[in-house]
C-alpha atoms as a PDB file:
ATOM      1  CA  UNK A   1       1.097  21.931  14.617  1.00  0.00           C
ATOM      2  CA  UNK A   2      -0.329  22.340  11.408  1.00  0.00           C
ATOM      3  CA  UNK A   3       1.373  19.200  10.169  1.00  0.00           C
ATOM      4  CA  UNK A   4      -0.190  17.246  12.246  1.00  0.00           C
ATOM      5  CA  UNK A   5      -3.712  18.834  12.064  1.00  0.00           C
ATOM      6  CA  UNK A   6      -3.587  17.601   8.143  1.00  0.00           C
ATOM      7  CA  UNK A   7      -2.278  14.481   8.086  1.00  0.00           C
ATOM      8  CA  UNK A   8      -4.973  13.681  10.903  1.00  0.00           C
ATOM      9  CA  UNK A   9      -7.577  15.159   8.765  1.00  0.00           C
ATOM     10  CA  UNK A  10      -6.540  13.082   5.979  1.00  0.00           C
ATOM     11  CA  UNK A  11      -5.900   9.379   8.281  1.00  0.00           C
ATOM     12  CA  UNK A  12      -7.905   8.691  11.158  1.00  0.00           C
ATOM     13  CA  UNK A  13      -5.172   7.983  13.217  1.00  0.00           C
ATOM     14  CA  UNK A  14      -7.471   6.986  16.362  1.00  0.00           C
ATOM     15  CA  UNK A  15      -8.251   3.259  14.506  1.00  0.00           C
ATOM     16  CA  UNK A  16      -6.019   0.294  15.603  1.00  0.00           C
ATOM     17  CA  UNK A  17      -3.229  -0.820  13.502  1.00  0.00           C
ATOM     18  CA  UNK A  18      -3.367  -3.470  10.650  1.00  0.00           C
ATOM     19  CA  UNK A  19      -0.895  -6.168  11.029  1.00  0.00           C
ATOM     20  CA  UNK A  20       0.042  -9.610   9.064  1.00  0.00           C
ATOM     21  CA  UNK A  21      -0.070 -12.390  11.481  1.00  0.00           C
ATOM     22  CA  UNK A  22       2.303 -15.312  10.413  1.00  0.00           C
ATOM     23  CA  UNK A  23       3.205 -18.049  13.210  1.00  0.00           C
ATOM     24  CA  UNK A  24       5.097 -15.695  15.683  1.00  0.00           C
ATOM     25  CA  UNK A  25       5.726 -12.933  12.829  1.00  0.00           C
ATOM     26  CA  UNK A  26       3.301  -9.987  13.496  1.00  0.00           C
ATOM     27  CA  UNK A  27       4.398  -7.299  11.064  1.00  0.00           C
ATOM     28  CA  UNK A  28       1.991  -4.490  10.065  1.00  0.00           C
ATOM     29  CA  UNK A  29       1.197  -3.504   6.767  1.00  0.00           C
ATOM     30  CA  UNK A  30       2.888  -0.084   6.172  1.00  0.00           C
ATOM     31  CA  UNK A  31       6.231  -1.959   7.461  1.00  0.00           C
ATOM     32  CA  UNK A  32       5.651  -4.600   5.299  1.00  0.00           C
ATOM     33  CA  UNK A  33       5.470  -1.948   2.137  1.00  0.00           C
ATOM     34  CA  UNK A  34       9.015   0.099   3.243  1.00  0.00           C
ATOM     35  CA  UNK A  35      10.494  -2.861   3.705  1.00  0.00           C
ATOM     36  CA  UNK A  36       9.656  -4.189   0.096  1.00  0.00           C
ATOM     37  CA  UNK A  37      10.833  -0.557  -0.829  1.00  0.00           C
ATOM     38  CA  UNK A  38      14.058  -0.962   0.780  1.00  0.00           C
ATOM     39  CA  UNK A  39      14.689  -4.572  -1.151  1.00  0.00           C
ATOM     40  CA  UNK A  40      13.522  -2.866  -4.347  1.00  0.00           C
ATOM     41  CA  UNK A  41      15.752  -0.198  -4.008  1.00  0.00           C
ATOM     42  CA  UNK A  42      18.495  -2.686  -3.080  1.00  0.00           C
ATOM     43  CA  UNK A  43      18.074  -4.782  -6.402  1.00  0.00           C
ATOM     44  CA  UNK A  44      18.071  -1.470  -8.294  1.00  0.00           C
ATOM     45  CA  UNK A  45      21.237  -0.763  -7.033  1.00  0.00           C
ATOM     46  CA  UNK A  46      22.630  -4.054  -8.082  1.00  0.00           C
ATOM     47  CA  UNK A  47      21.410  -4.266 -11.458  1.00  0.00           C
ATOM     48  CA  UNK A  48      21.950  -0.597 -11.965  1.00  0.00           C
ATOM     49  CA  UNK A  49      25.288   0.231 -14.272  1.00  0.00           C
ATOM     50  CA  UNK A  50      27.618   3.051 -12.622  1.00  0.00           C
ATOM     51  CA  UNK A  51      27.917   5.992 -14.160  1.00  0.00           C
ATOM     52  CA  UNK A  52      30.580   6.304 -16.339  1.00  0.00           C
ATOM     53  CA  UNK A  53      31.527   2.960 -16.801  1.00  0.00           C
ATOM     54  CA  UNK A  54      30.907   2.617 -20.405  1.00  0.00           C
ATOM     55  CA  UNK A  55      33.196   5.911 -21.807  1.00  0.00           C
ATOM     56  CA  UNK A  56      36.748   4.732 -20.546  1.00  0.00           C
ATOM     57  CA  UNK A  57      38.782   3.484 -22.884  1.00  0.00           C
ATOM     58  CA  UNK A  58      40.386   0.067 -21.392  1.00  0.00           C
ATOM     59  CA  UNK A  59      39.921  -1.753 -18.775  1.00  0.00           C
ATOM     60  CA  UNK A  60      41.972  -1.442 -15.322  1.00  0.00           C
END
């Protein structure tokens, strides 16, 4: 209860949504910003060396 008493005190959550209109794509803007999160994240995990890799001493 008091969760939700804060985060509406600090958001007016009563306000319509904001969304990015493209053709027949409606996406809105907070899903547009976890998505670009999640593809950020991605490429960080790709580039990213695993741990480790550099103290063996050959290669398999």
């Amino acid at each position: 209860m008091y969760f939700e008493t804060l985060v509406g005190a600090v958001f007016p959550l009563t306000h319509p949504g904001h969304y990015f209109h493209w053709h027949f794509i409606n996406v809105s803007y907070g899903n547009i910003v976890v998505i670009v999160l999640m593809v950020v994240a991605f490429v960080a995990a790709l580039v990213a060396p695993f741990p480790g890799r550099g103290r063996r001493g050959g290669h398999r």
